[in-house]
Structure formats: C-alpha cells, structure tokens
Protein backbone atom coordinates (compact mmCIF):
# COMPACT_ATOMS: atom_id res chain seq x y z
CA UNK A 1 -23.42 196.28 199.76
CA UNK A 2 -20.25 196.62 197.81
CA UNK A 3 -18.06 194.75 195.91
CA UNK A 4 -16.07 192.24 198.09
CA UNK A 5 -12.38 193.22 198.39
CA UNK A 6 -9.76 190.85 195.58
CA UNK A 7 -7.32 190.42 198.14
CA UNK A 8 -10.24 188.50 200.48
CA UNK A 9 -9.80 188.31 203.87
CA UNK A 10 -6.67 191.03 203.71
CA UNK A 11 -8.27 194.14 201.56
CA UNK A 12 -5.23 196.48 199.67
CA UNK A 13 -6.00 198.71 202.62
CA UNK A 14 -5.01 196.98 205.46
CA UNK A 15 -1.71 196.06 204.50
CA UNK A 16 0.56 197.76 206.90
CA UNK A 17 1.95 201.50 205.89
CA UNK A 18 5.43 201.94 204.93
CA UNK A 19 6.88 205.06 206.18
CA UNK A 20 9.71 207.30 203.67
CA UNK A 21 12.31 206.20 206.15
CA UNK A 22 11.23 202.51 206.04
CA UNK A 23 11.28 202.53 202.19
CA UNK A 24 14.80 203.54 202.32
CA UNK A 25 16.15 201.41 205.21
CA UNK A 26 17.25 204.46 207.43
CA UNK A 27 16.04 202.97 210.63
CA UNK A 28 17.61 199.54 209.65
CA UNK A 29 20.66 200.04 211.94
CA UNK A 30 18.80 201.35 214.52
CA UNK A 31 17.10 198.06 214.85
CA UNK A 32 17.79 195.57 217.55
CA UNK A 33 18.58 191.69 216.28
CA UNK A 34 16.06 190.36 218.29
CA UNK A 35 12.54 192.73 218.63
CA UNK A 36 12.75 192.23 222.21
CA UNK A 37 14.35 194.86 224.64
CA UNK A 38 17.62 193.04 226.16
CA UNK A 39 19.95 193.43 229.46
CA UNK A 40 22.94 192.53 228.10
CA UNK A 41 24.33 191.63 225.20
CA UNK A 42 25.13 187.95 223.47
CA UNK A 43 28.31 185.97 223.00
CA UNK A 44 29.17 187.48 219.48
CA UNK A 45 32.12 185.40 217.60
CA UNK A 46 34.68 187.52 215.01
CA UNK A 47 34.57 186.86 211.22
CA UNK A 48 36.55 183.97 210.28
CA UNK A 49 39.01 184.43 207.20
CA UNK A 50 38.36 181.67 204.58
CA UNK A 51 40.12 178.90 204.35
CA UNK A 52 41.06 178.08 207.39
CA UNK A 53 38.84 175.11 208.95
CA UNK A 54 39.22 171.64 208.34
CA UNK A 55 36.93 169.45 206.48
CA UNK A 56 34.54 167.75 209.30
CA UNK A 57 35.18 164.24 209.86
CA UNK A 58 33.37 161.12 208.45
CA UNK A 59 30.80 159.64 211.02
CA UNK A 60 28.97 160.74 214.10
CA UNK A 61 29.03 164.88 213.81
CA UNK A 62 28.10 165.15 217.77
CA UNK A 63 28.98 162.23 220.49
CA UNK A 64 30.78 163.07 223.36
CA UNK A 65 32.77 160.57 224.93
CA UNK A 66 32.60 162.21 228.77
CA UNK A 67 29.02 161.75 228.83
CA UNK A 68 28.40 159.05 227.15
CA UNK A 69 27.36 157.03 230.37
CA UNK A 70 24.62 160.04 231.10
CA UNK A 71 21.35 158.90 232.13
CA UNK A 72 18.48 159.43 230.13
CA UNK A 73 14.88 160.28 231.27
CA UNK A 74 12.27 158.62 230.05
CA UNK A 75 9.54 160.73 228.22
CA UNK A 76 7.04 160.77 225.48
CA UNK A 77 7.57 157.72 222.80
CA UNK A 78 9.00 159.64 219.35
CA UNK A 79 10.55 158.33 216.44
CA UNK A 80 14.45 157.51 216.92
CA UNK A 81 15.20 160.48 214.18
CA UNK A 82 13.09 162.93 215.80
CA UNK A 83 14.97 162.20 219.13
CA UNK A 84 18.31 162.07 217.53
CA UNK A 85 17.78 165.16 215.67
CA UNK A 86 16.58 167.14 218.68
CA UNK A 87 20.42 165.66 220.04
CA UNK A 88 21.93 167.33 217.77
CA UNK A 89 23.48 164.22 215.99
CA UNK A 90 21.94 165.26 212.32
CA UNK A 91 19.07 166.19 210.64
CA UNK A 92 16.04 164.09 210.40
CA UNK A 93 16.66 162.84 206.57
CA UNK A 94 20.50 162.70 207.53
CA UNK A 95 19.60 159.94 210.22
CA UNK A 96 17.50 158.29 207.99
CA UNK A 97 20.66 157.90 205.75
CA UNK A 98 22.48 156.48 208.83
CA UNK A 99 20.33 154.13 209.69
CA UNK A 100 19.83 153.00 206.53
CA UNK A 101 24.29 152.48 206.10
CA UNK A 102 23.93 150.26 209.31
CA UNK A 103 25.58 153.07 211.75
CA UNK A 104 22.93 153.59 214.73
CA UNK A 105 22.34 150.83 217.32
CA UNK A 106 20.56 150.39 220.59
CA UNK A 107 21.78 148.25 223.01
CA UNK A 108 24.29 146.56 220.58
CA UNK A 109 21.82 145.64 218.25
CA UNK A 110 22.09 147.58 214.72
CA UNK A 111 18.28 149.40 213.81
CA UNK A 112 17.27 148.90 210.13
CA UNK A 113 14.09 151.47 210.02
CA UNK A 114 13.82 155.08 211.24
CA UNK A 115 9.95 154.34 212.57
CA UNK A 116 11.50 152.88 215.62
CA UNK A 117 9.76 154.40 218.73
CA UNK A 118 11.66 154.73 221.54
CA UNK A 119 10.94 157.08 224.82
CA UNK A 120 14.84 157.93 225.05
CA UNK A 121 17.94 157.63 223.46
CA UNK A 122 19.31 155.29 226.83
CA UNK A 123 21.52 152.96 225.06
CA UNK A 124 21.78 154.18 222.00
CA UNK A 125 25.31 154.89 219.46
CA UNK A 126 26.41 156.02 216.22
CA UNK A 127 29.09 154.43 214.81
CA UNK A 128 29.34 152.64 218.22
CA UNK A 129 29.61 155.68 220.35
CA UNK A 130 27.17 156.36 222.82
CA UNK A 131 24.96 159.81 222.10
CA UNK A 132 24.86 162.62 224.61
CA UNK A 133 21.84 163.81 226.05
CA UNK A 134 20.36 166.65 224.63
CA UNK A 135 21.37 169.91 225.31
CA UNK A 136 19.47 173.29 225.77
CA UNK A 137 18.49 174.56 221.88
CA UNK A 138 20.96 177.06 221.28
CA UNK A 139 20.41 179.71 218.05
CA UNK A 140 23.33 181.40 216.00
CA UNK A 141 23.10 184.60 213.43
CA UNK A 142 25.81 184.05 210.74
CA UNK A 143 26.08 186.58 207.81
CA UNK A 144 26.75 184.73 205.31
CA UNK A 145 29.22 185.72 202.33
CA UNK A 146 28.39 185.37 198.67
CA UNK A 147 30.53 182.39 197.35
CA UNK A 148 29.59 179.72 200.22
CA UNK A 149 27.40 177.03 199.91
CA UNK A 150 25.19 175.88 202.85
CA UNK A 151 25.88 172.47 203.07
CA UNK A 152 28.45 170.60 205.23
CA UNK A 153 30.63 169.04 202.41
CA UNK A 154 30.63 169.76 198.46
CA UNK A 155 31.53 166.29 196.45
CA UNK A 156 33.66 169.34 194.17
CA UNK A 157 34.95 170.47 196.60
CA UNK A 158 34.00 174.13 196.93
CA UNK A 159 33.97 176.25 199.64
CA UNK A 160 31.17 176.04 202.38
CA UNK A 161 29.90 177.87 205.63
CA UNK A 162 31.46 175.39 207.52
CA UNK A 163 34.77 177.03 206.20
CA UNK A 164 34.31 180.10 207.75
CA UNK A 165 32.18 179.37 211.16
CA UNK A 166 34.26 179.29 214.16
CA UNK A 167 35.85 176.01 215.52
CA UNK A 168 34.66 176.27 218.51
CA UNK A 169 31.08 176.54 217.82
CA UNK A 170 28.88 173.39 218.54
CA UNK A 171 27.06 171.03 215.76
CA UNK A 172 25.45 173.33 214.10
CA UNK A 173 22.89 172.92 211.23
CA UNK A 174 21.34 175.75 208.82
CA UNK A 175 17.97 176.51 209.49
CA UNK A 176 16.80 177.26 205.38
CA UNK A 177 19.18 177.65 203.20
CA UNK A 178 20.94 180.81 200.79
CA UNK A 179 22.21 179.81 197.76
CA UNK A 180 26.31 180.45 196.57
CA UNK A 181 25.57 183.90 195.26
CA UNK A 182 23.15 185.00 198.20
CA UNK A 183 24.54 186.79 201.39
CA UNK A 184 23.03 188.14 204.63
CA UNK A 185 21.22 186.35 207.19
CA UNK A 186 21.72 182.36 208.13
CA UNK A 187 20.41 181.12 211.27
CA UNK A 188 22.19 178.03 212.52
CA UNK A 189 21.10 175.57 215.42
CA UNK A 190 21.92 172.66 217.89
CA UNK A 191 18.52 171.51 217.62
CA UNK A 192 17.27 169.03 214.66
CA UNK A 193 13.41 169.77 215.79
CA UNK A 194 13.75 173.46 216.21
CA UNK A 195 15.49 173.69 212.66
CA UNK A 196 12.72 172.00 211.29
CA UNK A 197 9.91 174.04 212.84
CA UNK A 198 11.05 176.97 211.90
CA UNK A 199 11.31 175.87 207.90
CA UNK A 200 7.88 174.23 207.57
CA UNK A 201 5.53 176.72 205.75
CA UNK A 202 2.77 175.95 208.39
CA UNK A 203 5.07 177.61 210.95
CA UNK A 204 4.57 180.95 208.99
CA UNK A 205 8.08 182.46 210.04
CA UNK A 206 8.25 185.34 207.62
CA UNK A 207 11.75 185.78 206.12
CA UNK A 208 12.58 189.36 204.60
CA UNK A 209 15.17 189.91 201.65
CA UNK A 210 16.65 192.80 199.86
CA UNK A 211 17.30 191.97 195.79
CA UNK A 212 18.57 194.34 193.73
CA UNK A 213 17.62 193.70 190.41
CA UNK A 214 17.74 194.67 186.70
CA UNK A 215 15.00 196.22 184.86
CA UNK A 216 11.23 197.89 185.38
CA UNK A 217 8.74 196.77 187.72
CA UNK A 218 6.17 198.89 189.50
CA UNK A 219 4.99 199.35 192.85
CA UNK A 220 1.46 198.29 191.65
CA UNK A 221 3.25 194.82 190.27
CA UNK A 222 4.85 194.31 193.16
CA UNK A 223 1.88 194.91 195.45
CA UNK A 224 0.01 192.36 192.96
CA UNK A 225 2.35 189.79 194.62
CA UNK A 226 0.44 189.79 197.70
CA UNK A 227 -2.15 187.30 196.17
CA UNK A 228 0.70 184.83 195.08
CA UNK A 229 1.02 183.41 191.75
CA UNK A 230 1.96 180.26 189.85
CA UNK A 231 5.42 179.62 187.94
CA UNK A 232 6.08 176.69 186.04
CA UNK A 233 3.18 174.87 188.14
CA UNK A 234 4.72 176.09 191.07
CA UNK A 235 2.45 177.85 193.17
CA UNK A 236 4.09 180.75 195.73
CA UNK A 237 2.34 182.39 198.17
CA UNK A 238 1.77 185.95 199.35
CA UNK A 239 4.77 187.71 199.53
CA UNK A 240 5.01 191.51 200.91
CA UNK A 241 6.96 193.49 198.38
CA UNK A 242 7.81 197.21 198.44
CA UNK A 243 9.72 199.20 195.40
CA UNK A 244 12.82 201.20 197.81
CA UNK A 245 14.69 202.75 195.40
CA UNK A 246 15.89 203.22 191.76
CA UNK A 247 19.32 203.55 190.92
CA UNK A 248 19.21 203.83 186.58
CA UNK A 249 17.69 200.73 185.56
CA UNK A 250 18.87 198.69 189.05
CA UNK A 251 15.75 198.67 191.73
CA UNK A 252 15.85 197.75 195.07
CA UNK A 253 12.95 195.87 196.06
CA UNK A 254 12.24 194.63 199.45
CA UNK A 255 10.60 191.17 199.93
CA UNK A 256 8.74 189.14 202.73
CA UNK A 257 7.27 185.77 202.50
CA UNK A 258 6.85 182.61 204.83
CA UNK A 259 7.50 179.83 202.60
CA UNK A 260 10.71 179.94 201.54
CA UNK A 261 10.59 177.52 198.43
CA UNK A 262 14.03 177.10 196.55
CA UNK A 263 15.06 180.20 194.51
CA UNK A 264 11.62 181.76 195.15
CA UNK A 265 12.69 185.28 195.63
CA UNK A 266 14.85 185.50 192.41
CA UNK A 267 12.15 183.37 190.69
CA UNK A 268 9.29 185.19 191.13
CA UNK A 269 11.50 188.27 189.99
CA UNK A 270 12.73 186.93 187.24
CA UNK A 271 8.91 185.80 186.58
CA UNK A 272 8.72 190.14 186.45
CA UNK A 273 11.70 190.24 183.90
CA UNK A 274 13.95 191.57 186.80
CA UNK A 275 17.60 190.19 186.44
CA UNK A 276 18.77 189.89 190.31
CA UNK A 277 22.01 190.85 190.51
CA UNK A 278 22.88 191.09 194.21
CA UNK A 279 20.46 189.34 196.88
CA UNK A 280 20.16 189.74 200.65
CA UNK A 281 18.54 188.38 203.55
CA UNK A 282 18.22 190.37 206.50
CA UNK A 283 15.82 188.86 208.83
CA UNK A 284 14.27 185.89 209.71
CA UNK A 285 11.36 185.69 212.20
CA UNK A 286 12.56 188.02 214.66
CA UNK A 287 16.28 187.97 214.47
CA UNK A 288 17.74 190.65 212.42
CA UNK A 289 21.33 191.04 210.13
CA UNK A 290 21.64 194.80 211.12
CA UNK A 291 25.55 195.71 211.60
CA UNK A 292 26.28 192.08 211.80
CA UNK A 293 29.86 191.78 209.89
CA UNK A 294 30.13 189.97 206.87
CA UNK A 295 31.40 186.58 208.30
CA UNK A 296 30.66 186.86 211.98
CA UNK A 297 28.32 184.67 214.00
CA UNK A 298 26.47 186.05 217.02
CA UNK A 299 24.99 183.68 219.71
CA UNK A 300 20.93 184.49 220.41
CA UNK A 301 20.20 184.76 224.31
CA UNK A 302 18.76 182.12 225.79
CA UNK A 303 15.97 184.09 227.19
CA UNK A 304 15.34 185.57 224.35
CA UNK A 305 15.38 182.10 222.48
CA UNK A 306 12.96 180.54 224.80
CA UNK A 307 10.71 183.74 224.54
CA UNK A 308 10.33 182.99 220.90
CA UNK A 309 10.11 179.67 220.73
CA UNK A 310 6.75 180.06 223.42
CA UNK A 311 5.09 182.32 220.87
CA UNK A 312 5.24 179.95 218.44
CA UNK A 313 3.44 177.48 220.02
CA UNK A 314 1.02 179.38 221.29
CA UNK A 315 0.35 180.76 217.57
CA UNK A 316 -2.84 180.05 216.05
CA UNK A 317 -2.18 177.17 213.80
C-alpha cells in the first residue's frame, strides 16, 4: 500500500487544473456575474461621484411609516434580533446595541434583553415607530473603490461606501467587509439573516481575490497554502492559490478561501514576505466583479437569488 497522500482527504492531484488562459484571466470578462444562464438582465445603478450623499440619520435605518399598521403572520418563535435583522432594521449585534440604549419596544413597553422570543414583530417599534414587515431578500454587487471604508459612519469622519451608493437604494448592509485600501467586489443586502449566512465560515462561501504583491514566492509555496497554516496563533484555513504572472519583482497571485478572517489575504502574504501593494476581490460565492465599473452597483435577479440561496441549504453541512 503506499504512502497516504499529506494533503488527506484532497491529494495534490485532485486539485482542479488551471488552464494558460485561466492563469492569466483572459476568460475573466467573458464570465457571467452570476454562473447561472439568465433571460434578461438586472437593474444595474451608474457609479456615483464621491461626495455627494448625506450622512444617514441617527435612529431607526428602515421603518416605514405607510405600513406601519401591516399585519404580521405569526410563525416560528426566534429571537427579536434575528427577526429584526431579517427586517432589515440592522444587524444582529447593531440591535443588540439598541436594545440595550432603550430604543425597541413591543406594545409600548421598552425590551431590556435581545433573548426575547417572539413569533412576529406585530407590535413592535424603534425609536417609537412601528417596523415594516419584511421584505423579499434582495442582493446588490458594488465595486468598491480603494479609499472607502465599509462601515455606515466613521467617528473621523472619512469617507465610506455609503458615500458613493445610490440614494435610492434600500437599507443595505455589507455582507464581509474590504478594508480602505482594498477594491473590487462588495455584496450588500436587505436581509440581516442572509448577510450573516453567507459570512459564517461553516457556510463555506468561497471568496476569490487578486493581490499583487512585492517580492518572490513560488508556485510550490503557494500550493503549500492549501493545508492552511498558523500566524501569530491564528490559524487560517485552506486557501487555493495560483502564481498568474510576474511583472519584475511584482506577482500576481490569485487567492480563494472560505473564511474570510480580517486581513487574511494580505496576512498570510505578508507571512510569505510579499508586500501587497494593490488588492482585489472579484467574486464571492457565485456573483462575479467582471466589467462591473468602479463605483456602480448592480441589483442580483431575484430568481437567480432564490436559486442560490436553495443550494445552500441543501449543502452538506
């Protein structure tokens, strides 16, 4: 018998091939934003020059006044964040952080813990207006600048995504996060529980990056990534890396990995003695940048939306 492969249950030779043209991105534009084949195309929204949007307003980020009186179905008992979040009000930890200032009430009576268990959100405000009922989940591709933080509001004041989306886009929250200096690929949703299913590393959403970077690496370093390593007692996991091209001592590497920990592409680079000097998503799960313009936001099909969202729950877990 021989000896068992290092790499376990995914030997060096079943990794998937790389054709020349994938190594150097030549069928890149030719590839749809979502892997599915569509019949028409989405709502696509222009860049937005900087500058221009105002700051959002302190309080509730998504009540709506004309429907405040809408009914509410009962359903299955979840926590009040969870249900708020899947409104569209805020994330989960952001609701916490309400509740916590005294700003969400049920039936006039002010909640003090974010464990309360409710089958609807019937009766329930924030800042004493009544919630909406929650909408379809509706998914956004924004390519992202360098120079933009994803965050609603900077305490000094510099600029965010929020400054350049559309106004009349819906509450929208980042699903992940790029740092100031990283561009490409930001996918922004309605939907508090869809944002955080697709971040958890259990989900296994892979997320694919372009770095270029300073220095010397090797394929066979790079391909040594696939077992994950530890930094700093920080343990990454496998990440998919291919060597595309050298220009003088700048490489461009290609990366994919599910987990998504802070910095962990330009960590683990560094970790090689690579200096990253330009970094770029372009993809996330399915949904590709492509052509996308720098600054524009393009609305995901609903079909094609609800066709992903099926295969991850029926995923092996």
């Amino acid at each position: 018998m021989g000896a068992p492969s290092r790499r376990g249950d995914a030997p060096k030779d079943a990794r998937p091939k790389r054709s020349e043209n994938d190594r150097n991105g030549d069928d890149r534009a030719e590839r749809p934003r979502f892997d599915r084949a569509r019949a028409d195309a989405p709502k696509s929204y222009p860049p937005r020059r900087p500058g221009g949007r105002k700051p959002a307003p302190a309080g509730p980020v998504n009540p709506h006044p004309a429907r405040a009186a809408a009914a509410h179905s009962d359903g299955e008992p979840q926590r009040i964040a969870k249900l708020l979040a899947r409104a569209g009000v805020a994330s989960r930890r952001e609701i916490e952080r309400m509740i916590e200032e005294g700003r969400i009430a049920r039936d006039g009576v002010v909640l003090d813990t974010p464990a309360t268990i409710l089958t609807s959100l019937q009766g329930v405000t924030v800042d004493g207006i009544a919630v909406a009922a929650p909408e379809p989940t509706r998914l956004f591709l924004f390519h992202k600048p360098i120079g933009y933080l994803t965050t609603e509001r900077d305490p000094a004041g510099r600029p965010t995504i929020y400054d350049r989306l559309p106004t009349d886009l819906p509450r929208l929250m980042p699903i992940g996060r790029l740092d100031m200096n990283t561009e490409g690929l930001l996918l922004l949703t309605s939907d508090g529980g869809f944002k955080r299913q697709m971040e958890l590393p259990a989900t296994g959403v892979p997320r694919t990056y372009r770095a270029r970077a300073f220095g010397e690496v090797s394929q066979q370093q790079l391909e040594d990534l696939f077992d994950g390593l530890e930094i700093d007692g920080i343990r990454y996991g496998r990440i998919e890396a291919n060597l595309e091209r050298r220009t003088g001592r700048n490489q461009w590497i290609e990366m994919t990995l599910t987990e998504g920990k802070n910095r962990e592409v330009r960590r683990v680079l560094e970790h090689l003695d690579l200096k990253v000097n330009r970094l770029i998503r372009t993809s996330y799960g399915p949904f590709h940048l492509n052509d996308l313009p720098v600054g524009a936001v393009e609305e995901v099909r609903q079909h094609d939306l609800d066709h992903f969202r099926a295969s991850l729950k029926a995923a092996p877990k």
